[in-house]
Structures are given as C-alpha cells and as structure tokens.
PDB file of N, CA and C in Angstrom:
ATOM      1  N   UNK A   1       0.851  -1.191   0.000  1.00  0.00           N
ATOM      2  CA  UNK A   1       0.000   0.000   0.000  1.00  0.00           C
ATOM      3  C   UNK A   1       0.891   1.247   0.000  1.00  0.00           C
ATOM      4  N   UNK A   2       0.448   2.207  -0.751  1.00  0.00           N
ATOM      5  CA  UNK A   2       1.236   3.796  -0.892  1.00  0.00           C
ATOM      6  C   UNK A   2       0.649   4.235   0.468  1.00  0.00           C
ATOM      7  N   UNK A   3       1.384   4.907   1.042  1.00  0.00           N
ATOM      8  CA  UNK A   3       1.714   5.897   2.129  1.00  0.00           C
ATOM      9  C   UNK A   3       1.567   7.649   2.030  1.00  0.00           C
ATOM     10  N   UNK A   4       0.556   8.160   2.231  1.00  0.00           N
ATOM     11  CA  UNK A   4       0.908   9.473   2.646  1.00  0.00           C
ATOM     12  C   UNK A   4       0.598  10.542   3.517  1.00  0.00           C
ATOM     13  N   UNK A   5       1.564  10.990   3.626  1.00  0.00           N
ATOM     14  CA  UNK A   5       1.873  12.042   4.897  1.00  0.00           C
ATOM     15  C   UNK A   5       0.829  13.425   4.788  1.00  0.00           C
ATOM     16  N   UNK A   6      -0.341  13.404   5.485  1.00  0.00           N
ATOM     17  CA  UNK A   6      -0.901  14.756   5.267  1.00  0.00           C
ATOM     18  C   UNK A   6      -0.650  15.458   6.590  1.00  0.00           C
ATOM     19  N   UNK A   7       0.085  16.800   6.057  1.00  0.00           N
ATOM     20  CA  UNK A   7       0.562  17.924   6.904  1.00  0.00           C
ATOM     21  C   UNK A   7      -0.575  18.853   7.055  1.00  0.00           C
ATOM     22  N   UNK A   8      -1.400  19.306   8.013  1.00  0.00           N
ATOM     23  CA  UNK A   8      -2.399  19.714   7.810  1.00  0.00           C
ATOM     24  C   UNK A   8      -2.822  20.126   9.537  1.00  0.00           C
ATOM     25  N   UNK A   9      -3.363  21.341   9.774  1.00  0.00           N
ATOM     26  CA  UNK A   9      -3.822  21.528  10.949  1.00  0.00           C
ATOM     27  C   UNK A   9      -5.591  21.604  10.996  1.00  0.00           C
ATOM     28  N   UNK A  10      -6.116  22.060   9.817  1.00  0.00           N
ATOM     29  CA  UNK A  10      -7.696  21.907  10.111  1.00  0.00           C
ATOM     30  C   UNK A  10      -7.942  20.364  10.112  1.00  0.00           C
ATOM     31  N   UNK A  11      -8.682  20.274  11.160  1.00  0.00           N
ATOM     32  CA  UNK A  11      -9.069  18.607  11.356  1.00  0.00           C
ATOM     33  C   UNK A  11     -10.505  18.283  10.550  1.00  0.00           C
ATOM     34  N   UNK A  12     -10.765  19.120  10.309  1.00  0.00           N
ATOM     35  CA  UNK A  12     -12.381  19.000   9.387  1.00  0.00           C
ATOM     36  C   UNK A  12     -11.822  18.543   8.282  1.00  0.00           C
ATOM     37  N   UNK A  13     -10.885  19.324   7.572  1.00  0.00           N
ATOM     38  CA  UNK A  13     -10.121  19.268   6.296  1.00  0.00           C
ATOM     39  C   UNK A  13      -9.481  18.283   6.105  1.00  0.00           C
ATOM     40  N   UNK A  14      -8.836  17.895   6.876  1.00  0.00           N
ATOM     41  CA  UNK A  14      -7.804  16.893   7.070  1.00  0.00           C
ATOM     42  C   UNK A  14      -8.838  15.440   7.083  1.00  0.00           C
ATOM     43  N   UNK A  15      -9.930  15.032   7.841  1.00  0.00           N
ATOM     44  CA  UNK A  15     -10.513  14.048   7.652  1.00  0.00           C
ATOM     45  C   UNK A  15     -11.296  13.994   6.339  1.00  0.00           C
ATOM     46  N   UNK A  16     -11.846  15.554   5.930  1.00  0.00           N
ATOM     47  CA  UNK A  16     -12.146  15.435   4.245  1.00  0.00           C
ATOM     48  C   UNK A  16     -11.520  14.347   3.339  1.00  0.00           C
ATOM     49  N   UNK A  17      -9.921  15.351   3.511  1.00  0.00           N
ATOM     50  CA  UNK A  17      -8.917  14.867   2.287  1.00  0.00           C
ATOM     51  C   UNK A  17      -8.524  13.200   2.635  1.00  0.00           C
ATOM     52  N   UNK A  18      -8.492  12.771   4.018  1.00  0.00           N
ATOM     53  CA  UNK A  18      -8.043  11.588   4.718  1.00  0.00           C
ATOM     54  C   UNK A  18      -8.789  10.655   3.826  1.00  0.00           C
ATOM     55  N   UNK A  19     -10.235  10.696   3.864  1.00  0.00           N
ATOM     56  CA  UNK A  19     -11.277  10.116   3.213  1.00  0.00           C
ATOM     57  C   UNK A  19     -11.444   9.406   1.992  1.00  0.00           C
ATOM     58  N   UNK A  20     -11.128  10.873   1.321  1.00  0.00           N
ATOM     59  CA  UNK A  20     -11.108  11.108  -0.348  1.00  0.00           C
ATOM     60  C   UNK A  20     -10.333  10.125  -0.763  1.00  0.00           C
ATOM     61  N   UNK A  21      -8.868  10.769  -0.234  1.00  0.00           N
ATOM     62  CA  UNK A  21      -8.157   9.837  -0.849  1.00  0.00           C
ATOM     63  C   UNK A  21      -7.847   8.333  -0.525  1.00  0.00           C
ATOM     64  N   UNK A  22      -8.167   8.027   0.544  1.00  0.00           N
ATOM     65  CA  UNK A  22      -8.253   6.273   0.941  1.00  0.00           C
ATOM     66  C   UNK A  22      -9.124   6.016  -0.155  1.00  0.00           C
ATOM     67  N   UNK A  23     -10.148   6.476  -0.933  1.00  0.00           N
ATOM     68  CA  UNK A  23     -10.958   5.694  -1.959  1.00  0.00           C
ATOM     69  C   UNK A  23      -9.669   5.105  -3.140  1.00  0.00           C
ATOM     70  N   UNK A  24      -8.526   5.314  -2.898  1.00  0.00           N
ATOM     71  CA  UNK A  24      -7.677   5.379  -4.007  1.00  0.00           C
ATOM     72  C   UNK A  24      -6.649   4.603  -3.980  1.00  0.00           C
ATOM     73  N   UNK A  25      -6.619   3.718  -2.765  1.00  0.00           N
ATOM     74  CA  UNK A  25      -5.901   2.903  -1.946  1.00  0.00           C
ATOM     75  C   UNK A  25      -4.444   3.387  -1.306  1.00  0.00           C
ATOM     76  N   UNK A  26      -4.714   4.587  -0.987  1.00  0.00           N
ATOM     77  CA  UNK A  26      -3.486   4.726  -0.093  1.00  0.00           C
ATOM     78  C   UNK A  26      -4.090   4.951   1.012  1.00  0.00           C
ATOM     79  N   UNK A  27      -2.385   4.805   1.885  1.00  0.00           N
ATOM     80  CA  UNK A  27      -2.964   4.550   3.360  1.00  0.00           C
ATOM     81  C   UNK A  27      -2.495   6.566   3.903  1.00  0.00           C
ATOM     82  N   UNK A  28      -2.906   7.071   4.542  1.00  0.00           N
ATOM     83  CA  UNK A  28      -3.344   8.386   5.156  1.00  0.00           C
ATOM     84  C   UNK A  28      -2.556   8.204   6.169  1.00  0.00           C
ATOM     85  N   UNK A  29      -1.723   9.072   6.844  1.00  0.00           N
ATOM     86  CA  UNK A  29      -1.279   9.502   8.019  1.00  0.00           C
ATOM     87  C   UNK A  29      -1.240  11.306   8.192  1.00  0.00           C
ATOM     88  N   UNK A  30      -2.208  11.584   9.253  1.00  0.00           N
ATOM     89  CA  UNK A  30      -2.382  12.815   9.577  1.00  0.00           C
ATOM     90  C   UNK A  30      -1.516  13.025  10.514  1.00  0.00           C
ATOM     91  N   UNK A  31      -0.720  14.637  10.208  1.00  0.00           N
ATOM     92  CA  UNK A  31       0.075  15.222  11.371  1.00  0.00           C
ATOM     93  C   UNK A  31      -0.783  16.525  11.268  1.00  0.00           C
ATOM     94  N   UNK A  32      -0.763  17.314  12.636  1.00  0.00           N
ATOM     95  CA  UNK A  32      -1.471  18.367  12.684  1.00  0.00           C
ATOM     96  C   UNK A  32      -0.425  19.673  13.099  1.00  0.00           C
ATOM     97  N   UNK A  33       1.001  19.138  12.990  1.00  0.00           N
ATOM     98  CA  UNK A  33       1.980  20.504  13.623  1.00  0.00           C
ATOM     99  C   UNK A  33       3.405  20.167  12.703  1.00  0.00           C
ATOM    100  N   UNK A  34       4.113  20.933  12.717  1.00  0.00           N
ATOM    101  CA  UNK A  34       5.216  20.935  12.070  1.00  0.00           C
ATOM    102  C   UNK A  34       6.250  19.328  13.104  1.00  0.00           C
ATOM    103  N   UNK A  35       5.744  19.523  14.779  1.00  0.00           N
ATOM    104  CA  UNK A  35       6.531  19.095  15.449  1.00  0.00           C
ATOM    105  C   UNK A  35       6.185  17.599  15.360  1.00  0.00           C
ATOM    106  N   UNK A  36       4.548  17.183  15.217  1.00  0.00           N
ATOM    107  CA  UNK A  36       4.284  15.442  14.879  1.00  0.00           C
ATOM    108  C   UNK A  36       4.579  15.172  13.499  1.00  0.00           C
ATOM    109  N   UNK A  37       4.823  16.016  12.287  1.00  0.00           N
ATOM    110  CA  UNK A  37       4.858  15.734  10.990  1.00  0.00           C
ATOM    111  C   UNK A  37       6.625  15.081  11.247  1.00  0.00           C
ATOM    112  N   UNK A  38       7.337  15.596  11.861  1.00  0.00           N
ATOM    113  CA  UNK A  38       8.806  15.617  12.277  1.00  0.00           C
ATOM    114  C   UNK A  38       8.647  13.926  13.164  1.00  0.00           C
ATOM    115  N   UNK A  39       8.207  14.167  13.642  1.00  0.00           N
ATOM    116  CA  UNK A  39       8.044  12.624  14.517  1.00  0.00           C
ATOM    117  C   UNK A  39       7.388  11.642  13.851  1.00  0.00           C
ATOM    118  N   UNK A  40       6.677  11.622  12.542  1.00  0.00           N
ATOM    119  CA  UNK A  40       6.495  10.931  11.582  1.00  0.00           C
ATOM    120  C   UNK A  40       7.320  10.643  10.374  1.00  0.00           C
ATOM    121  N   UNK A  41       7.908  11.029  10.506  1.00  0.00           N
ATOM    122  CA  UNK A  41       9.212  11.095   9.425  1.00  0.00           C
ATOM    123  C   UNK A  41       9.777   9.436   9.254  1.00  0.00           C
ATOM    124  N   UNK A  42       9.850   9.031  10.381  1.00  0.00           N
ATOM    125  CA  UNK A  42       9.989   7.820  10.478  1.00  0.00           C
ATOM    126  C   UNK A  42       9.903   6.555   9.676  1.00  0.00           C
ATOM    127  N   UNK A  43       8.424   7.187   9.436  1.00  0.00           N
ATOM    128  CA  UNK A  43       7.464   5.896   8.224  1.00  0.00           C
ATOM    129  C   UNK A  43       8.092   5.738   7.113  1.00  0.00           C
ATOM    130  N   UNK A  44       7.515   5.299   6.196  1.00  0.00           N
ATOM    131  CA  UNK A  44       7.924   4.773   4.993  1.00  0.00           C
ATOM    132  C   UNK A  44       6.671   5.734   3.915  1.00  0.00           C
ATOM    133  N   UNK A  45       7.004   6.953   3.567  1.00  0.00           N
ATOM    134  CA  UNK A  45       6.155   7.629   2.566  1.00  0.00           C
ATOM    135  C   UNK A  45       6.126   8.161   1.337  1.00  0.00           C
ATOM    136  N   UNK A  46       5.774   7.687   0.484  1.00  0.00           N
ATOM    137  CA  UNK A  46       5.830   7.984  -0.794  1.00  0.00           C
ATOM    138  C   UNK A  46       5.225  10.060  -1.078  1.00  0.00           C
ATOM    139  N   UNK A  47       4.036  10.060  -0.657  1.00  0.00           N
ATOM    140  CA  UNK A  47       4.406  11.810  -1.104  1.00  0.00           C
ATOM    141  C   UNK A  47       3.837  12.110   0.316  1.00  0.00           C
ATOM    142  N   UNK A  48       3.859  13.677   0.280  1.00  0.00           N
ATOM    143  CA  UNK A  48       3.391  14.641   1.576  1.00  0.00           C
ATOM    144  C   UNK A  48       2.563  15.757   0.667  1.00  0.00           C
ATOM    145  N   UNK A  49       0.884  15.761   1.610  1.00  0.00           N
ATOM    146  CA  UNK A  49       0.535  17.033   1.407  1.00  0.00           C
ATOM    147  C   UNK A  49       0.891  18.435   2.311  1.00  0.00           C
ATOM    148  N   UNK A  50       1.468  18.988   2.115  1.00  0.00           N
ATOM    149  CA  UNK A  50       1.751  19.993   3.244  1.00  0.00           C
ATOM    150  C   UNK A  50       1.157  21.513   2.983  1.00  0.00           C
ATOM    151  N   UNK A  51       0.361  21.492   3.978  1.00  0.00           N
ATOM    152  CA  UNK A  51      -0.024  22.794   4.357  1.00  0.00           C
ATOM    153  C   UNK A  51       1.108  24.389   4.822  1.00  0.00           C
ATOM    154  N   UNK A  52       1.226  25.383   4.464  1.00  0.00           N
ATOM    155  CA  UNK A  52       2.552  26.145   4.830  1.00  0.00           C
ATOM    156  C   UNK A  52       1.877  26.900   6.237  1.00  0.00           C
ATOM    157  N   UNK A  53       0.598  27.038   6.487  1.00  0.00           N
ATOM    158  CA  UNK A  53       0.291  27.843   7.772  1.00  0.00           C
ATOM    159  C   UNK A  53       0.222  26.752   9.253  1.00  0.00           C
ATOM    160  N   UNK A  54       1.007  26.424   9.252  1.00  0.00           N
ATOM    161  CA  UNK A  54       0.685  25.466  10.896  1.00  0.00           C
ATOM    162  C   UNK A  54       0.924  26.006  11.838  1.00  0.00           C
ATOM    163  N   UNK A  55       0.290  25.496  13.350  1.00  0.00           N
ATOM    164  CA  UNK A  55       0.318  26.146  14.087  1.00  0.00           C
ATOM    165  C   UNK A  55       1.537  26.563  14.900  1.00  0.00           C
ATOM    166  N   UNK A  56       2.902  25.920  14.469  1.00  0.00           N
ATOM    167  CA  UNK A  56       4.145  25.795  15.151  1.00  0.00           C
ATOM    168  C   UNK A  56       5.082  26.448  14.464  1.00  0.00           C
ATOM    169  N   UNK A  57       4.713  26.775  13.256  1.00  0.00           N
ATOM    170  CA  UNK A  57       5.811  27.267  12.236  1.00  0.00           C
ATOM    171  C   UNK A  57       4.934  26.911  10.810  1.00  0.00           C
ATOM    172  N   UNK A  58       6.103  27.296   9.763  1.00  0.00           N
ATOM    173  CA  UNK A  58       5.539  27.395   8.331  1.00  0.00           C
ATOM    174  C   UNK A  58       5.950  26.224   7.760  1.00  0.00           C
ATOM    175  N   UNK A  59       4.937  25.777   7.248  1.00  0.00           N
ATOM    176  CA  UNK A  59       5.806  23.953   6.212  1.00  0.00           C
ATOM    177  C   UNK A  59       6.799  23.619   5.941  1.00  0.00           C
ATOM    178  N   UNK A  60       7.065  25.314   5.012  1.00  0.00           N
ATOM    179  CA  UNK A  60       8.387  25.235   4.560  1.00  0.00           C
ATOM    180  C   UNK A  60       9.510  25.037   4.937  1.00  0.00           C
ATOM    181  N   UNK A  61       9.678  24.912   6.402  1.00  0.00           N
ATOM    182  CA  UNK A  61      10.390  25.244   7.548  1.00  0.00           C
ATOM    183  C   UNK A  61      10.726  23.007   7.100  1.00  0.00           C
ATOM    184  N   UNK A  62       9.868  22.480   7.291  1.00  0.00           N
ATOM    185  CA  UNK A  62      10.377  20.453   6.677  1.00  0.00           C
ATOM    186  C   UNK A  62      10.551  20.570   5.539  1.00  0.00           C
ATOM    187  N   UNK A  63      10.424  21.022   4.511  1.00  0.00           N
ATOM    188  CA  UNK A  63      10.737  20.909   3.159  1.00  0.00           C
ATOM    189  C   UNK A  63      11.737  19.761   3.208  1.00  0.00           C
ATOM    190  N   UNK A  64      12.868  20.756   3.836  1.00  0.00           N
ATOM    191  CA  UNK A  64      14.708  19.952   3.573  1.00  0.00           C
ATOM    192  C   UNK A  64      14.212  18.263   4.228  1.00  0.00           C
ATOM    193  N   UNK A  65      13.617  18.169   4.935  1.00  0.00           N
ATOM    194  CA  UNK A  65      13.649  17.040   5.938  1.00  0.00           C
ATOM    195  C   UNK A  65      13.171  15.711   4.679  1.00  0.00           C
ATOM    196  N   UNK A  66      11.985  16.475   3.958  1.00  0.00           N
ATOM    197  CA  UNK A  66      11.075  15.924   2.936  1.00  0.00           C
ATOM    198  C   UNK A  66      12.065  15.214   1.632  1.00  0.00           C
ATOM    199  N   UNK A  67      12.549  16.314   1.376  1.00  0.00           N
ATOM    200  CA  UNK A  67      13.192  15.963   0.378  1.00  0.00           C
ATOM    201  C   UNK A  67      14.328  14.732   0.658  1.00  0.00           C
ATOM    202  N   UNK A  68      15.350  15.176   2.037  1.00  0.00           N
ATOM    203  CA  UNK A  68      16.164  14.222   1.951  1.00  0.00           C
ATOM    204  C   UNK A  68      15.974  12.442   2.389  1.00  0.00           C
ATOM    205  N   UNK A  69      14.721  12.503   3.079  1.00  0.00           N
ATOM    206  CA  UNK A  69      13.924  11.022   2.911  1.00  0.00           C
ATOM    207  C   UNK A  69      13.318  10.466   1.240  1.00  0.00           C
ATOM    208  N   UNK A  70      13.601  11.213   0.827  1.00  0.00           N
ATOM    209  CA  UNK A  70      12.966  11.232  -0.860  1.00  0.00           C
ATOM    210  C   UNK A  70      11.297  11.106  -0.759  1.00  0.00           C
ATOM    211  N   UNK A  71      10.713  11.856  -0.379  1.00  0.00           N
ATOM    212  CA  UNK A  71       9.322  12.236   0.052  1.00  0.00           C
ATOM    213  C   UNK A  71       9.111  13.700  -1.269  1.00  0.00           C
ATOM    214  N   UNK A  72       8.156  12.736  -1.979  1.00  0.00           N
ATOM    215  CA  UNK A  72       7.970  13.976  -2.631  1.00  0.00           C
ATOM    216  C   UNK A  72       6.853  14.635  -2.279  1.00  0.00           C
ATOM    217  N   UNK A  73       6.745  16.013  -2.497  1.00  0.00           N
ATOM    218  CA  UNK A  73       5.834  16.915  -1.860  1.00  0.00           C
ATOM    219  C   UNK A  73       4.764  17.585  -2.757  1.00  0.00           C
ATOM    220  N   UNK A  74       3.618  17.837  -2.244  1.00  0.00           N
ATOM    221  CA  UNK A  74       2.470  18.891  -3.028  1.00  0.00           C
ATOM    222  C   UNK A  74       2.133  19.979  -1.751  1.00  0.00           C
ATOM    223  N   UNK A  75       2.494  21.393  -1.816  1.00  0.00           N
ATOM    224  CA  UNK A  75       2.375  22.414  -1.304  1.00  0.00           C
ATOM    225  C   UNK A  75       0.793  23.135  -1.132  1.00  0.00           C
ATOM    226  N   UNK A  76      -0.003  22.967  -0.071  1.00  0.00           N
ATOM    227  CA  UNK A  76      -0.629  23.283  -0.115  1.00  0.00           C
ATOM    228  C   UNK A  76      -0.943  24.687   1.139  1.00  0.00           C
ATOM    229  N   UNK A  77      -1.550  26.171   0.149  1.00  0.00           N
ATOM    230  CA  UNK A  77      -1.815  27.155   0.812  1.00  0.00           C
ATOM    231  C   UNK A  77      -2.248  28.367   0.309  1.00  0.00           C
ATOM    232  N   UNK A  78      -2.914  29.276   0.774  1.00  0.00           N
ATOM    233  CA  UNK A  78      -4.049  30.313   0.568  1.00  0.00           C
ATOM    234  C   UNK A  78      -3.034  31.225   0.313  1.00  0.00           C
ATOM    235  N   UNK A  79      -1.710  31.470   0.611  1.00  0.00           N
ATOM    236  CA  UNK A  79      -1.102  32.350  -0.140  1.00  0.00           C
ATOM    237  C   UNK A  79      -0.646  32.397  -1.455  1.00  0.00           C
ATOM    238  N   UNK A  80      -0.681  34.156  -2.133  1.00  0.00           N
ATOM    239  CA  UNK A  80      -0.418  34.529  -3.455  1.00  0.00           C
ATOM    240  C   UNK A  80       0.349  35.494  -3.287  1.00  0.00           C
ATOM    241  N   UNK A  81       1.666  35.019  -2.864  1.00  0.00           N
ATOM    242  CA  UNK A  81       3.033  35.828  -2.743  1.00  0.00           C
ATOM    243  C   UNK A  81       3.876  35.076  -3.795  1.00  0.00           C
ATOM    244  N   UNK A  82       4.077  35.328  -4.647  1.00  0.00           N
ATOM    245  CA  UNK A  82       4.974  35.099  -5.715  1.00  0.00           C
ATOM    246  C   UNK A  82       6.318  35.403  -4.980  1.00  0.00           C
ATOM    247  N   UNK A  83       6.800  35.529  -4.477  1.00  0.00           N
ATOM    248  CA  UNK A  83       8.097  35.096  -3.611  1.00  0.00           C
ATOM    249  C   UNK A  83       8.441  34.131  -2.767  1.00  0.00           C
ATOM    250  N   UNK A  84       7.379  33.619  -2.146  1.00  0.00           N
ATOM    251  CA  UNK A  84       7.185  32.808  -1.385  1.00  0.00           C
ATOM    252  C   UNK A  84       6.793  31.350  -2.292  1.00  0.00           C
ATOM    253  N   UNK A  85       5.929  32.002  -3.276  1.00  0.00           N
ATOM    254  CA  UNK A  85       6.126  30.587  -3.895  1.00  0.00           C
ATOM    255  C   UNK A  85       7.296  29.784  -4.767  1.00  0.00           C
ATOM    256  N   UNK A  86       8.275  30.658  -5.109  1.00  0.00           N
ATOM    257  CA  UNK A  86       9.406  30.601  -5.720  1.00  0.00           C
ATOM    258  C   UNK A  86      10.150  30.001  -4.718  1.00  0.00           C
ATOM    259  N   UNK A  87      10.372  30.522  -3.210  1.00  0.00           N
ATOM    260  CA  UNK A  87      10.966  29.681  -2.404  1.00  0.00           C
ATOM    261  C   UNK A  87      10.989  28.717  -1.894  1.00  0.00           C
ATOM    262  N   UNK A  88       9.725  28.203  -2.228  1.00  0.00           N
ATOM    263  CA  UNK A  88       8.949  27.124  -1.948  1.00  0.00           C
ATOM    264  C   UNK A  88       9.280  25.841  -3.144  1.00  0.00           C
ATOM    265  N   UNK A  89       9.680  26.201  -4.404  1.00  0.00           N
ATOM    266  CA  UNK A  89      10.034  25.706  -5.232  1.00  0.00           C
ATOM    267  C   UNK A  89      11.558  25.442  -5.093  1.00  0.00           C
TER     268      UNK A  89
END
C-alpha cells in the first residue's frame, strides 16, 4: 500500500482529504503541527501534502527534511506571494 503524509492543521479538512483519498488505496497519516509531521518522518512515505500555515511554524520550515527522505511533496496554501512561492520551489 502507498503511504501518505498529510501535513495539515484543520481537522475537518484533514478528515475530508483523509477520506477522499483512501478511496484510491493509499494509506493516510495525519500530522497536525510541524513538530508530529517531524516525529512521523519515520514511516515509509511515498508523497506529503503539506499545508505552509501550521500552528508551530511554516511547512516550509520540513521541506529539507522531505526531500532528503525522498518524500515527494504537493504544497498546499491560501497564499499569493509570488516570492514565497518561488521559495517554496
């Protein structure tokens, strides 16, 4: 089974997307802070949705962590700062 990491602090949202995508056969692991997404790292995960507003810090802040487990990532967030999204890239 595929593995993925949803970074995410709304819990409404988060059981939405949890949902959705189990119809698709992957298996869901919710973190709700920068600091349990970090303590999940552990697992074995093929991608991460990550949210950039959490309540502990900004997503972007695991990026490096993401990448060097080879976790690939989809950025998810309400900002439209074209600087920020470049850095994010």
């Amino acid at each position: 089974m595929r593995n993925i990491l949803l970074i995410e602090d709304n819990k409404d949202l988060s059981k939405e997307i949890k949902k959705y995508i189990e119809n698709f056969e992957y298996k869901v692991f919710i973190a709700e802070s920068l600091e349990e997404a970090k303590n999940k790292l552990s697992g074995d995960f093929n991608i991460a949705l990550l949210d950039i507003n959490l309540p502990d810090g900004q997503g972007i802040e695991i990026m490096g962590l993401l990448k060097e487990k080879g976790i690939k990532t989809i950025v998810t967030t309400v900002k439209n700062d074209e600087e920020f999204i470049v850095r994010s890239l």
